[in-house]
PDB file of N, CA and C in Angstrom:
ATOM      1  N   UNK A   1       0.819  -1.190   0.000  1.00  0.00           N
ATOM      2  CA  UNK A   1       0.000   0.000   0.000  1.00  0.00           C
ATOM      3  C   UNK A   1       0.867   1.260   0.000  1.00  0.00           C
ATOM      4  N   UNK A   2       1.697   1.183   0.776  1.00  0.00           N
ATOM      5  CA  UNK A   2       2.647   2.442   0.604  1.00  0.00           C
ATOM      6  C   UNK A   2       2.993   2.350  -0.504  1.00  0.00           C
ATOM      7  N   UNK A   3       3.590   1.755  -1.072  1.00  0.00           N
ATOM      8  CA  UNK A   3       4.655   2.162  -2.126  1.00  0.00           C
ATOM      9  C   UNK A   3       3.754   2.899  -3.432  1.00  0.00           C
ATOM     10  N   UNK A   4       2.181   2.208  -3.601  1.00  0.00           N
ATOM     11  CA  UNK A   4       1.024   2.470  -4.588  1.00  0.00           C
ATOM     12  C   UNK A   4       0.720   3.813  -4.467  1.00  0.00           C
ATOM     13  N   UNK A   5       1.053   4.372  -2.889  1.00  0.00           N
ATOM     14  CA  UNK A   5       0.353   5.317  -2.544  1.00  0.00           C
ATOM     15  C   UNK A   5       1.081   6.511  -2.977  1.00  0.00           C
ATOM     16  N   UNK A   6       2.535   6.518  -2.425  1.00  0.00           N
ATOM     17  CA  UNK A   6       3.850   7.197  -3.226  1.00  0.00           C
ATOM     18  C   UNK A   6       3.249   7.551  -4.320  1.00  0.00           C
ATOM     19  N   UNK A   7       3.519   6.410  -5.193  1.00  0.00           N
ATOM     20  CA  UNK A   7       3.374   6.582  -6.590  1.00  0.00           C
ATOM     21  C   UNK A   7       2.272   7.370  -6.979  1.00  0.00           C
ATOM     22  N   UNK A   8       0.815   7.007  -6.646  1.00  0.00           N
ATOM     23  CA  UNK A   8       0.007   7.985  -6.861  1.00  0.00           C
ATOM     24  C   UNK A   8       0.331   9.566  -6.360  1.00  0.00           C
ATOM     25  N   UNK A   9       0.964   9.928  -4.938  1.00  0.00           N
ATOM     26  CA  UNK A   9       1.060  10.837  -4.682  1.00  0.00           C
ATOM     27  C   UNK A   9       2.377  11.818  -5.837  1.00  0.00           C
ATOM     28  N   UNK A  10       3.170  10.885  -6.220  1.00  0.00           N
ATOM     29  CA  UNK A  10       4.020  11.276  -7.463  1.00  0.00           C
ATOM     30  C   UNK A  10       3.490  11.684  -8.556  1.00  0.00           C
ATOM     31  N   UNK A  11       2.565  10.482  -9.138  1.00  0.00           N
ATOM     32  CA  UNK A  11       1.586  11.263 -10.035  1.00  0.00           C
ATOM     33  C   UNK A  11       1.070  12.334 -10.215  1.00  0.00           C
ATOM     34  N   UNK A  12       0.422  12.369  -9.365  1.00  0.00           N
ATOM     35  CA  UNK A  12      -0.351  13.641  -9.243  1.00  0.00           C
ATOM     36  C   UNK A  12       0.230  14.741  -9.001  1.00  0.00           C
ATOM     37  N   UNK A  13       1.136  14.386  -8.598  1.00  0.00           N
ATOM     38  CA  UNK A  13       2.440  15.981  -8.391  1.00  0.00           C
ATOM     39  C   UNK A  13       2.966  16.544  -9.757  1.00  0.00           C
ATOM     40  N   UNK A  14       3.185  15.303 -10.288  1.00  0.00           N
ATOM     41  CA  UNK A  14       3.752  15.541 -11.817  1.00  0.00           C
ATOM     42  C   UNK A  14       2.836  16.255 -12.827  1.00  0.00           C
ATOM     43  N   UNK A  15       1.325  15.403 -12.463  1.00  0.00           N
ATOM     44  CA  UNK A  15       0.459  15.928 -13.394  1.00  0.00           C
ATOM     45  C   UNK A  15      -0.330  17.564 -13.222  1.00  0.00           C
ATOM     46  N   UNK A  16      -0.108  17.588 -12.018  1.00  0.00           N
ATOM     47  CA  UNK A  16      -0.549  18.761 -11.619  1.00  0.00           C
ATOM     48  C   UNK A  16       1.017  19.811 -12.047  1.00  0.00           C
ATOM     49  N   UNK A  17       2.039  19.649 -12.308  1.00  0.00           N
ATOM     50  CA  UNK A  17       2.650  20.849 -12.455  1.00  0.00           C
ATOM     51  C   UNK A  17       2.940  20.642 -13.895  1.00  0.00           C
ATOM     52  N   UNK A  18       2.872  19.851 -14.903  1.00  0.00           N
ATOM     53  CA  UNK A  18       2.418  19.870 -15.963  1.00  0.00           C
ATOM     54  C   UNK A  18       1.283  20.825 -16.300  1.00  0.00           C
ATOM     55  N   UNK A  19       0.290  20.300 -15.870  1.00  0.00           N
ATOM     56  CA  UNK A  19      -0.948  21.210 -16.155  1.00  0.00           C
ATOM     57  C   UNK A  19      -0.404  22.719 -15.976  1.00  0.00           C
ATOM     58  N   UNK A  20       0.153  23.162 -14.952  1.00  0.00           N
ATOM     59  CA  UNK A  20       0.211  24.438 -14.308  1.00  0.00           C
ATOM     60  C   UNK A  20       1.435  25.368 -15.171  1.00  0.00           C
ATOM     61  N   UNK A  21       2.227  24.332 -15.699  1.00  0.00           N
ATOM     62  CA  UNK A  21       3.756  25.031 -16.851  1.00  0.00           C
ATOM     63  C   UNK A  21       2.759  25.468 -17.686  1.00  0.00           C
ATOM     64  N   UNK A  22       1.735  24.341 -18.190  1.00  0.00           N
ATOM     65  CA  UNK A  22       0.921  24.668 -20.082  1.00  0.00           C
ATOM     66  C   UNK A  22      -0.025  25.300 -19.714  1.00  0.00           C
ATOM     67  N   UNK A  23      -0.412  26.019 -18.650  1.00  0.00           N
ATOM     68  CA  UNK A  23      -1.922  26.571 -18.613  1.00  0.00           C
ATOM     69  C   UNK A  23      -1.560  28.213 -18.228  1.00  0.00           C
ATOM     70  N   UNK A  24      -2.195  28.889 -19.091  1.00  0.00           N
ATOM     71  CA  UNK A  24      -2.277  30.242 -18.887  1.00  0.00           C
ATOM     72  C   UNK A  24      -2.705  30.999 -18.061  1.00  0.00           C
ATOM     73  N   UNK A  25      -4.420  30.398 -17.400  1.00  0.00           N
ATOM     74  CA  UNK A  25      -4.951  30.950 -16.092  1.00  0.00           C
ATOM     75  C   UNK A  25      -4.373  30.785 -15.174  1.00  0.00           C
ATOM     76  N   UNK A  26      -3.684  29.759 -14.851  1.00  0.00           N
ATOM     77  CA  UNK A  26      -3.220  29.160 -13.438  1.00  0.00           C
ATOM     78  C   UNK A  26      -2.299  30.152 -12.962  1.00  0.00           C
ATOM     79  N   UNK A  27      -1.926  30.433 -11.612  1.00  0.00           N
ATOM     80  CA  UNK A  27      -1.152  30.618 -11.228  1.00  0.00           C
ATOM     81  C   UNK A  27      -0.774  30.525  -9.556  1.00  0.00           C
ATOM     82  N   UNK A  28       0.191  31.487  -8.764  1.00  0.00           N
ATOM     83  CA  UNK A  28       0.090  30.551  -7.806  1.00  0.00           C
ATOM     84  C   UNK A  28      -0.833  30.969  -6.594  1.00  0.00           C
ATOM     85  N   UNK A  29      -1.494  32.315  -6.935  1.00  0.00           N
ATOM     86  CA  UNK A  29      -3.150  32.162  -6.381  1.00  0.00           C
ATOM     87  C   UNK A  29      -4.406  32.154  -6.655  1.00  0.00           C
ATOM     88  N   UNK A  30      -3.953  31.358  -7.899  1.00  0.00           N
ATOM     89  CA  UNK A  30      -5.596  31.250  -8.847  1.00  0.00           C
ATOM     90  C   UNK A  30      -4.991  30.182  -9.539  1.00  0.00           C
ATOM     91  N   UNK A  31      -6.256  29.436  -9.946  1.00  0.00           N
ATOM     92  CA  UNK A  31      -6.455  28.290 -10.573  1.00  0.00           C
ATOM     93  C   UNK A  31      -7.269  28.026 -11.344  1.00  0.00           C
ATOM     94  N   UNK A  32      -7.495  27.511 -12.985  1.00  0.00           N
ATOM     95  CA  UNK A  32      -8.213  26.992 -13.420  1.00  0.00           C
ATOM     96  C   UNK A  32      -9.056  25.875 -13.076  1.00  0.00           C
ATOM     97  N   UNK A  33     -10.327  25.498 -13.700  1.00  0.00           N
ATOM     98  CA  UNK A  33     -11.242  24.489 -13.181  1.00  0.00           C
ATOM     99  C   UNK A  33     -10.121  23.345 -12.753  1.00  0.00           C
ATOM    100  N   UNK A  34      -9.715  22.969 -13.966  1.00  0.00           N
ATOM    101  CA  UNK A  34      -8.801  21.597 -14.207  1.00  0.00           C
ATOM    102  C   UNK A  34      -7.470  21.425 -13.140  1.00  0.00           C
ATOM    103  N   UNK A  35      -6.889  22.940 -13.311  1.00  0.00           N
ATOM    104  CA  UNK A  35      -5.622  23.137 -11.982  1.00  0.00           C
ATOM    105  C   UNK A  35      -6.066  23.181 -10.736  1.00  0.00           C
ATOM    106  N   UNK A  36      -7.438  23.457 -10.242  1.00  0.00           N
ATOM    107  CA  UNK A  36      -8.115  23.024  -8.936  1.00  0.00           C
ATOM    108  C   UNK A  36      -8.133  21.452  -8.602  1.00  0.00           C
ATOM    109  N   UNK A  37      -8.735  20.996  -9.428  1.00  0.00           N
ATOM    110  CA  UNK A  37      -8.940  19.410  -9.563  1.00  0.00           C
ATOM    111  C   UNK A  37      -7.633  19.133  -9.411  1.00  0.00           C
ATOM    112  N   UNK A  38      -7.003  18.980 -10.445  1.00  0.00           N
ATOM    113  CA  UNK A  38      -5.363  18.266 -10.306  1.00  0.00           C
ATOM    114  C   UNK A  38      -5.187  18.909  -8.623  1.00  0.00           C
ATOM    115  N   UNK A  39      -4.936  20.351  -8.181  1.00  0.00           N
ATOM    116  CA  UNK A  39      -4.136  20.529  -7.081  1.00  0.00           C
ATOM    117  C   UNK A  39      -4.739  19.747  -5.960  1.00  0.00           C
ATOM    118  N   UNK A  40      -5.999  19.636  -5.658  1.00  0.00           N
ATOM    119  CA  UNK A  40      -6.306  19.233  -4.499  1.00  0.00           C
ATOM    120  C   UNK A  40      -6.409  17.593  -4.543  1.00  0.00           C
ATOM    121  N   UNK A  41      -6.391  17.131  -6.020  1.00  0.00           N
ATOM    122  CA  UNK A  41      -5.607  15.367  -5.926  1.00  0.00           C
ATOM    123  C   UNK A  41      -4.374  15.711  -5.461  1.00  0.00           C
ATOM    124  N   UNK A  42      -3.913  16.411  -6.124  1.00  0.00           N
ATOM    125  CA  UNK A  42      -2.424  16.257  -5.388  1.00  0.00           C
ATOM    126  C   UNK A  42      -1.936  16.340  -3.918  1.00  0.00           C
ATOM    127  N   UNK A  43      -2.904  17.510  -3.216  1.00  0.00           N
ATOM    128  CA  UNK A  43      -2.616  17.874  -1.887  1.00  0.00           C
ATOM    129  C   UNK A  43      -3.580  16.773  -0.929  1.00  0.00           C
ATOM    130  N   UNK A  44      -4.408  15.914  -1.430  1.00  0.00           N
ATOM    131  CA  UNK A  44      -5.207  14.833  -0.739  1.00  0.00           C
ATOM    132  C   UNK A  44      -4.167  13.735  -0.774  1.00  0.00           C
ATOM    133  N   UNK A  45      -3.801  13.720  -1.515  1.00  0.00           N
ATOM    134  CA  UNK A  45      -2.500  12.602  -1.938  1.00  0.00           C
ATOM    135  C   UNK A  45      -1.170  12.766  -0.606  1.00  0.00           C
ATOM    136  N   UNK A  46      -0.612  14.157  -0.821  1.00  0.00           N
ATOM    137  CA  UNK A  46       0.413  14.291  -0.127  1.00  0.00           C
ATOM    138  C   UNK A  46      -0.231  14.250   1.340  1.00  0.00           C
ATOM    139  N   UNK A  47      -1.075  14.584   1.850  1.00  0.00           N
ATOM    140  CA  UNK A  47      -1.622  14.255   3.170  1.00  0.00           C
ATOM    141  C   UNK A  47      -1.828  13.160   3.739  1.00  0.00           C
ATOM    142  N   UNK A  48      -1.984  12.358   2.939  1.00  0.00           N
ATOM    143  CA  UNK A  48      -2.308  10.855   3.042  1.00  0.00           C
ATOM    144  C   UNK A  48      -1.277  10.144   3.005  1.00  0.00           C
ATOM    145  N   UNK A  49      -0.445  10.737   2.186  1.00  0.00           N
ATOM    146  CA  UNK A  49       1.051  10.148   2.513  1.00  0.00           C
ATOM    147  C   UNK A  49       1.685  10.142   3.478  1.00  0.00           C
ATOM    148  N   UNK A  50       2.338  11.772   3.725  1.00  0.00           N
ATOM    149  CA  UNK A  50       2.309  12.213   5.350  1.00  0.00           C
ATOM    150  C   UNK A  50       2.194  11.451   6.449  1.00  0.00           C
ATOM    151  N   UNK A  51       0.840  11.582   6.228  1.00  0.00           N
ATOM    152  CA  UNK A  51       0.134  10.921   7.692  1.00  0.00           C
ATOM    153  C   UNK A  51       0.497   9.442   7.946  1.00  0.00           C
ATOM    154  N   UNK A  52       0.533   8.384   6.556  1.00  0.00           N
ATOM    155  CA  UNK A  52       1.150   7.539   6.894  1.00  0.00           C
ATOM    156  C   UNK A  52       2.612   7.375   6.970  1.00  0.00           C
ATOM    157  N   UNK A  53       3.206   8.268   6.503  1.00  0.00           N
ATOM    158  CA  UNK A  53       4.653   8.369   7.085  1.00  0.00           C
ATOM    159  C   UNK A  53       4.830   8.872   8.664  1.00  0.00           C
ATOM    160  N   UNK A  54       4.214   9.359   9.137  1.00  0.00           N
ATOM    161  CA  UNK A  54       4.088   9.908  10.394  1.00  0.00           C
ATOM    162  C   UNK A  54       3.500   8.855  11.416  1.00  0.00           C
ATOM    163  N   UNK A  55       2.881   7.472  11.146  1.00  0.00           N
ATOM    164  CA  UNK A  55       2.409   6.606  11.939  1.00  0.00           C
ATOM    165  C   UNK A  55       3.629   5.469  12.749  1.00  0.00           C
ATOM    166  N   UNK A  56       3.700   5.294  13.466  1.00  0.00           N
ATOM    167  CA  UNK A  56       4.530   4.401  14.084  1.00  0.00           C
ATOM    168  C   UNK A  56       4.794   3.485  13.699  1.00  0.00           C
ATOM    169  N   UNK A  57       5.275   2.730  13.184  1.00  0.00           N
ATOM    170  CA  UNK A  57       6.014   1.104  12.564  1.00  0.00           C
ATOM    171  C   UNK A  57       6.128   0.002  13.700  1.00  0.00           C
ATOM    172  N   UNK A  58       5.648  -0.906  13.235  1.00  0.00           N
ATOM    173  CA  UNK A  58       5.847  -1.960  14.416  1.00  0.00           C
ATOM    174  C   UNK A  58       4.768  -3.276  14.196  1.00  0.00           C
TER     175      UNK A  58
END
């Protein structure tokens, strides 16, 4: 599960600053429909990551 989760959280990092190089509206306090969507996959992603990096092992 981690490692899937990474990866998605990679994804979405990638795809979201893709979007944000080629898109004209975007910027870094405004967002297009599509650069909303991508950012907050991305920032649901990195939280979720986080948090399971932050859990205790054992």
């Amino acid at each position: 599960m981690a490692d899937g989760l990474y990866q998605r959280y990679m994804k979405a990092a990638a795809e979201y600053r893709t979007h944000a190089a080629q898109c004209r509206t975007c910027t870094q306090a405004r967002r297009c429909t599509d650069g909303q969507r991508l950012f907050e996959s991305f920032a649901r992603l990195q939280d979720a990551y986080l948090a399971q990096q932050r859990r205790p092992r054992g």
